[in-house]
PDB file of N, CA and C in Angstrom:
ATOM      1  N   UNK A   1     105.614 101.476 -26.518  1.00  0.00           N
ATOM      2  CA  UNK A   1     104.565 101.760 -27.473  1.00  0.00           C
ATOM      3  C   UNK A   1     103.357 100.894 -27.096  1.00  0.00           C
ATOM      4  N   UNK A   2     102.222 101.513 -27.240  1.00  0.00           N
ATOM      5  CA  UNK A   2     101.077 100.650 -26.747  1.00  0.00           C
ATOM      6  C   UNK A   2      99.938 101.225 -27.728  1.00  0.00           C
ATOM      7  N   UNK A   3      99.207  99.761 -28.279  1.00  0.00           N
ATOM      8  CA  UNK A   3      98.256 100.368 -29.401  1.00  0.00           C
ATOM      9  C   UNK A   3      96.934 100.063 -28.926  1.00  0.00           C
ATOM     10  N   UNK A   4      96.016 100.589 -29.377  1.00  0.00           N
ATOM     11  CA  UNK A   4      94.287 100.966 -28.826  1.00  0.00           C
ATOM     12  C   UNK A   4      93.811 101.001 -29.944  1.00  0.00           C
ATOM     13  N   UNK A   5      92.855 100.240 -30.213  1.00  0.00           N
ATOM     14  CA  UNK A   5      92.037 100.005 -31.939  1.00  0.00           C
ATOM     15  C   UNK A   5      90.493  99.964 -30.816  1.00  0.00           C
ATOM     16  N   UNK A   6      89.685 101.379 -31.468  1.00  0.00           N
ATOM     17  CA  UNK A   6      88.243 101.253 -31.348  1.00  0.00           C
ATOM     18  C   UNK A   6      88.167 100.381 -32.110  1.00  0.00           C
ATOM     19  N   UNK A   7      87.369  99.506 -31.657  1.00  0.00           N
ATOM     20  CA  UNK A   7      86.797  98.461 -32.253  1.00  0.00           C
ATOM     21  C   UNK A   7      85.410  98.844 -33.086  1.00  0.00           C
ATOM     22  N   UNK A   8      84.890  99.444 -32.221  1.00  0.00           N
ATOM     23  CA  UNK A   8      83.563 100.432 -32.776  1.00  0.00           C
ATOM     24  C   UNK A   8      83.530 101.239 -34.022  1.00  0.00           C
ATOM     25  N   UNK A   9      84.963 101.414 -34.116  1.00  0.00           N
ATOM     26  CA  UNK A   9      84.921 102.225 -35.118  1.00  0.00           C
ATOM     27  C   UNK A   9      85.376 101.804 -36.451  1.00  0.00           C
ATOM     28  N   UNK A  10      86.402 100.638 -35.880  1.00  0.00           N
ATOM     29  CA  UNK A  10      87.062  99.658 -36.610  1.00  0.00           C
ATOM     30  C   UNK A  10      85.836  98.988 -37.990  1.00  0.00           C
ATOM     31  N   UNK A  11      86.071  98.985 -39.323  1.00  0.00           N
ATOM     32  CA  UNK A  11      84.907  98.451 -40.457  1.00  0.00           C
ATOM     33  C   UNK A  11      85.504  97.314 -40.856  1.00  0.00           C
ATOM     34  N   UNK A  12      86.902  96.511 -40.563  1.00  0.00           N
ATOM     35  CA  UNK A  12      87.294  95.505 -40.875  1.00  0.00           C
ATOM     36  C   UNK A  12      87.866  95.618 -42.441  1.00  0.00           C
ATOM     37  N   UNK A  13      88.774  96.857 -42.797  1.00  0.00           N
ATOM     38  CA  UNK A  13      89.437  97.366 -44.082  1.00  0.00           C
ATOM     39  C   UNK A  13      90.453  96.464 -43.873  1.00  0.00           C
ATOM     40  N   UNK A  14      91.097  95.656 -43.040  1.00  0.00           N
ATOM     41  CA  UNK A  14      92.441  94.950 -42.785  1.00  0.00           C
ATOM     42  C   UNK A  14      93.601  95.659 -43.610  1.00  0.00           C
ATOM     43  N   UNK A  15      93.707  97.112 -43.373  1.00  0.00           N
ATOM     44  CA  UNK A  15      94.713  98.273 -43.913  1.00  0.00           C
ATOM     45  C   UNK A  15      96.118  97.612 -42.986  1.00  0.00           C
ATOM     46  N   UNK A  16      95.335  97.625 -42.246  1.00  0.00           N
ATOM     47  CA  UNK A  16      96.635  97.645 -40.513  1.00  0.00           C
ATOM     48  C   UNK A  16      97.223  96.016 -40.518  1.00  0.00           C
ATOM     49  N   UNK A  17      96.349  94.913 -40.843  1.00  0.00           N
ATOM     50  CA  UNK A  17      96.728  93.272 -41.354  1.00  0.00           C
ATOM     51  C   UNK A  17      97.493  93.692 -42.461  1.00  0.00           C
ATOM     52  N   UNK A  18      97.483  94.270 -43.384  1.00  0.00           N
ATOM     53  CA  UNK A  18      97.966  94.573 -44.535  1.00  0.00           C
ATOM     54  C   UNK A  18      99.423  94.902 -44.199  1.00  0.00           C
ATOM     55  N   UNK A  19      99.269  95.970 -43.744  1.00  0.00           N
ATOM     56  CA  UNK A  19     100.712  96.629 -43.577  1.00  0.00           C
ATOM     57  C   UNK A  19     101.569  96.334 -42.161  1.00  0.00           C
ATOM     58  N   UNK A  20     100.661  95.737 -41.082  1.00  0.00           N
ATOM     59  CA  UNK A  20     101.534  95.166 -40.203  1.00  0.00           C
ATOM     60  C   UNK A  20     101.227  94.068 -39.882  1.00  0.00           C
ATOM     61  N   UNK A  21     101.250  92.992 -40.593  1.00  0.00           N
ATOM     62  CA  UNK A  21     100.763  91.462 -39.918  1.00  0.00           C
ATOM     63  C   UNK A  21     100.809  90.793 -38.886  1.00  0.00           C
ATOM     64  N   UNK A  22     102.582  91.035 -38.336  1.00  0.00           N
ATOM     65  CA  UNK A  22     102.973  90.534 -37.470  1.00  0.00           C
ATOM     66  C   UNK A  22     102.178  91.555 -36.305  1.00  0.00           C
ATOM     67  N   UNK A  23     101.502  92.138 -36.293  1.00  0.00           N
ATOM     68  CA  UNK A  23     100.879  92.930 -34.989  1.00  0.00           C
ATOM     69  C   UNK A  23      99.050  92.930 -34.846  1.00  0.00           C
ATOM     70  N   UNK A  24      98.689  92.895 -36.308  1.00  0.00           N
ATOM     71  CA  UNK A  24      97.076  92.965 -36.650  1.00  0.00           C
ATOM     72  C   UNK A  24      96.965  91.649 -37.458  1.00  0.00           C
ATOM     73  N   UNK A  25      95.704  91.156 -37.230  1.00  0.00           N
ATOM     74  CA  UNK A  25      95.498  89.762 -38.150  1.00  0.00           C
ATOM     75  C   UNK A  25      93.864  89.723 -38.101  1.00  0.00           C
ATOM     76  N   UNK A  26      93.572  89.474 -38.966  1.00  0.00           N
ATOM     77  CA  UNK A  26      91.861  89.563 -39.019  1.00  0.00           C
ATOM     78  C   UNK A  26      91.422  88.282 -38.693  1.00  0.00           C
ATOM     79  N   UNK A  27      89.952  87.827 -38.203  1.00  0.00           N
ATOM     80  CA  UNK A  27      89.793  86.926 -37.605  1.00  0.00           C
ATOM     81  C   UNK A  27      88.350  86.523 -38.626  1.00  0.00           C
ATOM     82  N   UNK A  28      88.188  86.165 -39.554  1.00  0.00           N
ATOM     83  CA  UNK A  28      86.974  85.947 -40.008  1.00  0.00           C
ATOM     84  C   UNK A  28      86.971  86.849 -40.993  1.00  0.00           C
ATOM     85  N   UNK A  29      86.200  87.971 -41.474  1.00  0.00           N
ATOM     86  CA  UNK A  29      86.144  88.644 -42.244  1.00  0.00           C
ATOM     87  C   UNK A  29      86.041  90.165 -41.377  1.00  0.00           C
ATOM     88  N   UNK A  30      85.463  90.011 -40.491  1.00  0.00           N
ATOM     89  CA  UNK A  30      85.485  91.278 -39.491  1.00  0.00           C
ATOM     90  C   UNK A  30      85.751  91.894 -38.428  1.00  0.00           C
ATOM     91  N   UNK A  31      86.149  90.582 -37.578  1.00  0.00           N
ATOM     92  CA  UNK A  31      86.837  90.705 -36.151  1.00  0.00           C
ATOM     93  C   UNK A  31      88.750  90.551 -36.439  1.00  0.00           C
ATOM     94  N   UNK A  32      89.053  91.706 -35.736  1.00  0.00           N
ATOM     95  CA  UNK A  32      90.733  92.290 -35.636  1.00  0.00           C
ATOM     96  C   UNK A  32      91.136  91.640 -34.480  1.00  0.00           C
ATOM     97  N   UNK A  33      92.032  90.954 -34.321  1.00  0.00           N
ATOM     98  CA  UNK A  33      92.834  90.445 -33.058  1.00  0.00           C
ATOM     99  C   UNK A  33      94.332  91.224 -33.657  1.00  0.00           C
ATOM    100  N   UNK A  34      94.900  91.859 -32.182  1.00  0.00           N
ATOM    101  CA  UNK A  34      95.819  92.706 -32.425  1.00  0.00           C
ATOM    102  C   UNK A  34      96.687  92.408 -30.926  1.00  0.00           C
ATOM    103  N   UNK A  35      97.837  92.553 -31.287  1.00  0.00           N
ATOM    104  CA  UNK A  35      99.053  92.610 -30.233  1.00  0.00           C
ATOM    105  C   UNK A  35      99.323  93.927 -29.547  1.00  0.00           C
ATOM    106  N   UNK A  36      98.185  94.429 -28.459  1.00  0.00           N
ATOM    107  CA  UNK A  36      98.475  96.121 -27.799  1.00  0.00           C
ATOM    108  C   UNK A  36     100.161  96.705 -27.355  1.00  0.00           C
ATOM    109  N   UNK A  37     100.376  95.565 -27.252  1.00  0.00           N
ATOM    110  CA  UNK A  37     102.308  95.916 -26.732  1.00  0.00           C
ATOM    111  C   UNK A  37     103.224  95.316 -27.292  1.00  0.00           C
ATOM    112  N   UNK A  38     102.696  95.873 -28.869  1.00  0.00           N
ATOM    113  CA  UNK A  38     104.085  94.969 -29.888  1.00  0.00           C
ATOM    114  C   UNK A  38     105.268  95.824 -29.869  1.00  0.00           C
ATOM    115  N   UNK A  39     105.972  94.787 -30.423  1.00  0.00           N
ATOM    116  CA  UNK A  39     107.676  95.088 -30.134  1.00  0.00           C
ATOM    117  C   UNK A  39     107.964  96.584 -30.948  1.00  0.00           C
ATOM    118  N   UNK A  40     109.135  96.878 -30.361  1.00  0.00           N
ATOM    119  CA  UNK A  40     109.829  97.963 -30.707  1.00  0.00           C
ATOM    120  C   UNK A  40     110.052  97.673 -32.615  1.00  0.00           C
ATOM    121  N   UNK A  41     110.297  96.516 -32.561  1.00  0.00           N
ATOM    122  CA  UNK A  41     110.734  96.382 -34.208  1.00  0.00           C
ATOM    123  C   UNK A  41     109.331  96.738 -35.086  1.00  0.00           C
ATOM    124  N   UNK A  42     108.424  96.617 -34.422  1.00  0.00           N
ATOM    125  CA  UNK A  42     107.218  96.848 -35.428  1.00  0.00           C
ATOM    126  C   UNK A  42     106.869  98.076 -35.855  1.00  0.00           C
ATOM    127  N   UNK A  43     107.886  99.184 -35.086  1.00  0.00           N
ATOM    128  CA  UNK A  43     107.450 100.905 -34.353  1.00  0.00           C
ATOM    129  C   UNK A  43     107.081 100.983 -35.971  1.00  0.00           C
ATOM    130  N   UNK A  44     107.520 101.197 -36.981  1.00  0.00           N
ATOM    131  CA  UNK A  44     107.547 101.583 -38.457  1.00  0.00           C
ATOM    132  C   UNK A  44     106.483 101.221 -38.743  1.00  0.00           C
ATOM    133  N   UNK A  45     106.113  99.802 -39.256  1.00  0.00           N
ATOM    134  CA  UNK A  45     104.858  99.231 -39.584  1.00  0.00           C
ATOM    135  C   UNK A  45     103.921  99.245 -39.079  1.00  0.00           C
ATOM    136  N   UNK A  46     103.661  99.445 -37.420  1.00  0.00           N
ATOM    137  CA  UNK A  46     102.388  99.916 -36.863  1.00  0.00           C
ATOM    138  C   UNK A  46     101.841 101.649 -36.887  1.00  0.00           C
ATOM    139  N   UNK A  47     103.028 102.373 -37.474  1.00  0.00           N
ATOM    140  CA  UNK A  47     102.873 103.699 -37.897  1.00  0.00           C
ATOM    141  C   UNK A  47     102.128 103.425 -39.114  1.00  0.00           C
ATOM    142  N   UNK A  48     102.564 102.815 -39.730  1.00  0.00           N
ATOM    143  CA  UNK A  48     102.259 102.870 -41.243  1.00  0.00           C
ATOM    144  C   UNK A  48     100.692 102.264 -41.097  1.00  0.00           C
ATOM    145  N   UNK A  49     100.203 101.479 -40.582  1.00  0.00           N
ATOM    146  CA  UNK A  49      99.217 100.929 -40.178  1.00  0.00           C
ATOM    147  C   UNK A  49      98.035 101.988 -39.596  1.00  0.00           C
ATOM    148  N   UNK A  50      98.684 102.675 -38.758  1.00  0.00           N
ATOM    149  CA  UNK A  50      97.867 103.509 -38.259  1.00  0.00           C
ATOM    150  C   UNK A  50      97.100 104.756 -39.348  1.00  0.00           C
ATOM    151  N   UNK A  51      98.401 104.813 -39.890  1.00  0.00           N
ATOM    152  CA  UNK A  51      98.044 106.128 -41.240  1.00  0.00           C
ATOM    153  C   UNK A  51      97.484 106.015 -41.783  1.00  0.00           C
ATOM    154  N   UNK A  52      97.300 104.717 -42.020  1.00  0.00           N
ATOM    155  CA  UNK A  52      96.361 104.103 -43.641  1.00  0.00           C
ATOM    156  C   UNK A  52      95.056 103.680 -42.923  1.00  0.00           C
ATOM    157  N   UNK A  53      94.586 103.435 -41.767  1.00  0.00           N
ATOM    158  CA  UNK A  53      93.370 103.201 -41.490  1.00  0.00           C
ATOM    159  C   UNK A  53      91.996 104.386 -42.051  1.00  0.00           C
ATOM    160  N   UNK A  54      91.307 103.352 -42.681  1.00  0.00           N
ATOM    161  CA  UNK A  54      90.431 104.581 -43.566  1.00  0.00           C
ATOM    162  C   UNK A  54      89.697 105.235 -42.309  1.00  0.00           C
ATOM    163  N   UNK A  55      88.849 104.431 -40.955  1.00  0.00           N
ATOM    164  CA  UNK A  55      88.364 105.355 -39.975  1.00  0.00           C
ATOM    165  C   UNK A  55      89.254 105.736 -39.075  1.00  0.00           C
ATOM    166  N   UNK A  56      90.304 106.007 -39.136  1.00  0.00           N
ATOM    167  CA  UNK A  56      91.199 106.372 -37.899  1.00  0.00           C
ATOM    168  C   UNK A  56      90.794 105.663 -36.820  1.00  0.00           C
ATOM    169  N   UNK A  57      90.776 104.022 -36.618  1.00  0.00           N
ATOM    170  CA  UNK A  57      90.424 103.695 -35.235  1.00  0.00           C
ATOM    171  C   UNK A  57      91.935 103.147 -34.665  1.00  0.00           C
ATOM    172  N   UNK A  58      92.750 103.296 -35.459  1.00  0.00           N
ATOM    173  CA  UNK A  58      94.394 102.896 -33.860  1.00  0.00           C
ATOM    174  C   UNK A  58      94.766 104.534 -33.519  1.00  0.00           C
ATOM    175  N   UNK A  59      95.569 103.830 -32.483  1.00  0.00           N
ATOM    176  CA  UNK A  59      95.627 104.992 -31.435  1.00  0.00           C
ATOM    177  C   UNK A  59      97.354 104.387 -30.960  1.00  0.00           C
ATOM    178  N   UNK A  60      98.807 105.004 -31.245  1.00  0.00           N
ATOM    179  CA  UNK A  60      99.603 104.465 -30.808  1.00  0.00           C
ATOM    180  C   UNK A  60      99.961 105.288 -29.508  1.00  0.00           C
ATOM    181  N   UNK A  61      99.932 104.983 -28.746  1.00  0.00           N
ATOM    182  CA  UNK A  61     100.725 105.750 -27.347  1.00  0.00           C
ATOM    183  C   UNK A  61     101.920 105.441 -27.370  1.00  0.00           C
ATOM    184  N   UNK A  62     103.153 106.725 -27.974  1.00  0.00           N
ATOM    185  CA  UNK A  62     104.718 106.513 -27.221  1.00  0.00           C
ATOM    186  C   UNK A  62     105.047 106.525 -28.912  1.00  0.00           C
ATOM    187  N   UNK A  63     104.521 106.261 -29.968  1.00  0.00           N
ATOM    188  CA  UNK A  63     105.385 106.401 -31.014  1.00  0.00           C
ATOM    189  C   UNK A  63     105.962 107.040 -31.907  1.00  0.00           C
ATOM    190  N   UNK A  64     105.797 108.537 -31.064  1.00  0.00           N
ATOM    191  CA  UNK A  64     106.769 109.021 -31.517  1.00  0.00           C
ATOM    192  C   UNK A  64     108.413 109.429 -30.244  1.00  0.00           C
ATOM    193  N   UNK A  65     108.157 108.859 -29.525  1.00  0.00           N
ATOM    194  CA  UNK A  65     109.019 108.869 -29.248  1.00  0.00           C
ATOM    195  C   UNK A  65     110.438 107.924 -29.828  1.00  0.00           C
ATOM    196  N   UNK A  66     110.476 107.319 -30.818  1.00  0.00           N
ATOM    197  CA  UNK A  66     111.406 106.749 -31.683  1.00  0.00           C
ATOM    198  C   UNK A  66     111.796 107.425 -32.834  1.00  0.00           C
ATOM    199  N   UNK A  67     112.168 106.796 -33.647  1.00  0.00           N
ATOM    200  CA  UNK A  67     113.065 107.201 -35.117  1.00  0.00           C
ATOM    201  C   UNK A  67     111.768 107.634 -36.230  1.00  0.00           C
ATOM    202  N   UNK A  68     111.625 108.913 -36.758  1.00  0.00           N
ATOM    203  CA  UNK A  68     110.646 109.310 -37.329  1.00  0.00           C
ATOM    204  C   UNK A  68     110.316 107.847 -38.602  1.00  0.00           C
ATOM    205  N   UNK A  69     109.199 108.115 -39.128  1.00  0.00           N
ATOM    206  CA  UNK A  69     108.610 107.125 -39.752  1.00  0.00           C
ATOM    207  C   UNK A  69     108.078 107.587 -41.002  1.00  0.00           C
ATOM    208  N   UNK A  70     108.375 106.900 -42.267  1.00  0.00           N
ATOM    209  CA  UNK A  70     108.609 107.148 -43.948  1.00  0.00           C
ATOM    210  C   UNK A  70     106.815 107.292 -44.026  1.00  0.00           C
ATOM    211  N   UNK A  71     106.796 108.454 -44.728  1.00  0.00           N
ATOM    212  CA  UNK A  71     105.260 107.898 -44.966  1.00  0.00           C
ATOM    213  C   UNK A  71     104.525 107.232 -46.049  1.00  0.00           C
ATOM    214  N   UNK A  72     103.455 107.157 -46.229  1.00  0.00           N
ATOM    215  CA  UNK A  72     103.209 105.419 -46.732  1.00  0.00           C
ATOM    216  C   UNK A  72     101.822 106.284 -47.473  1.00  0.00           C
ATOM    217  N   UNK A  73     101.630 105.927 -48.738  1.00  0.00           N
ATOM    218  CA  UNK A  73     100.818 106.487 -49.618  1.00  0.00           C
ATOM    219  C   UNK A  73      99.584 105.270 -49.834  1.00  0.00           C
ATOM    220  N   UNK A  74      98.182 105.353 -49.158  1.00  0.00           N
ATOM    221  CA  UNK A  74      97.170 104.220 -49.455  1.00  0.00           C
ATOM    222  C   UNK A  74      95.922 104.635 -50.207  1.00  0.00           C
ATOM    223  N   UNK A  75      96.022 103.726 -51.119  1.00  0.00           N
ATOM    224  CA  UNK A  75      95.033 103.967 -52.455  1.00  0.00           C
ATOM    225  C   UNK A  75      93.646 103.649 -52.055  1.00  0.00           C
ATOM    226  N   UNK A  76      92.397 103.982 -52.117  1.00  0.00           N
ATOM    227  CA  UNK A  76      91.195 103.550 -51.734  1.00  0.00           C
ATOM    228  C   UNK A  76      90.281 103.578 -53.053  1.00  0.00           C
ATOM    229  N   UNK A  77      89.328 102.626 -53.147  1.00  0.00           N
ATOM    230  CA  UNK A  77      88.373 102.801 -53.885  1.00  0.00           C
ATOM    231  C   UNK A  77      87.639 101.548 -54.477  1.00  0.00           C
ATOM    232  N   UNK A  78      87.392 101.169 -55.380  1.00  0.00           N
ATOM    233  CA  UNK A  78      87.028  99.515 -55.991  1.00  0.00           C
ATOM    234  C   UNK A  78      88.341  99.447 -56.310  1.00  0.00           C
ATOM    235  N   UNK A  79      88.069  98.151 -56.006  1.00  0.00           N
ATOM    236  CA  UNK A  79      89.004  96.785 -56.080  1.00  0.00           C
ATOM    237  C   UNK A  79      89.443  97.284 -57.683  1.00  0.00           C
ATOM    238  N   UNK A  80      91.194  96.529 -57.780  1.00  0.00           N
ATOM    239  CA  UNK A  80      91.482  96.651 -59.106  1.00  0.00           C
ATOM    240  C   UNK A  80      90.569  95.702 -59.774  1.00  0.00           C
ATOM    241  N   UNK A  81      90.662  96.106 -61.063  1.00  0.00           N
ATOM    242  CA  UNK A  81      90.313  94.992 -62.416  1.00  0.00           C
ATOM    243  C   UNK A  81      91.527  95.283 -63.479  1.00  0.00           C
ATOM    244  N   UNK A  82      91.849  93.730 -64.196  1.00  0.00           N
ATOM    245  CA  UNK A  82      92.338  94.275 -65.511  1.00  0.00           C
ATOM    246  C   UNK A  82      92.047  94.768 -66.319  1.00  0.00           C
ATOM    247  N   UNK A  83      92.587  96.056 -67.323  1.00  0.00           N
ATOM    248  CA  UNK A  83      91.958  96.672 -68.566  1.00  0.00           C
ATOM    249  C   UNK A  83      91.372  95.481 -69.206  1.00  0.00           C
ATOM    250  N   UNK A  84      91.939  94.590 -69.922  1.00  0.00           N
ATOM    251  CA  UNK A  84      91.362  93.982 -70.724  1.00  0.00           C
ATOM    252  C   UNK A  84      89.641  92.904 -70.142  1.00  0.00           C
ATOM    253  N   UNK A  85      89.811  92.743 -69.217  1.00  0.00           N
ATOM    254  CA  UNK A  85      88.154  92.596 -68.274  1.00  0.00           C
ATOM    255  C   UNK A  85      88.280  91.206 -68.217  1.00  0.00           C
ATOM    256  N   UNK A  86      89.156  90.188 -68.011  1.00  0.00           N
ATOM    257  CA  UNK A  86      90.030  89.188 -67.139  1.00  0.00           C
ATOM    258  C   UNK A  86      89.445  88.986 -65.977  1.00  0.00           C
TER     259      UNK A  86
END
């Protein structure tokens, strides 16, 4: 498996830090440092990562060649608040 993140396209949502840490980690508030040839154990979470990116900038080469992958439901919009305004 080998991953490719436009960077260009990349807005710094840290969807992909979110859901795969051990592979994506944000560097500041906007620069992504990412592991292109993470392990087989990550195959799930860098799927899930990929799905949820709001611009589609990863790109996995080879993953589906493994064990299909659960899909992963990501909410977008403003930030929560509590009802009571906390």
């Amino acid at each position: 498996m080998r991953i490719v993140v436009d960077l260009n396209k990349c807005q710094g949502y840290a969807q992909c830090a979110f859901l795969a840490p051990d592979v994506f980690t944000m560097h500041g508030e906007e620069a992504l440092l990412y592991n292109p040839l993470a392990a087989e154990e990550h195959r799930d979470a860098v799927a899930r990562a990929a799905a949820a990116c709001p611009v589609q900038a990863i790109t996995v080469e080879g993953l589906h060649e493994g064990a299909p992958v659960e899909p992963v439901q990501v909410l977008t919009g403003a930030p929560w608040e509590p009802r009571d305004g906390r």
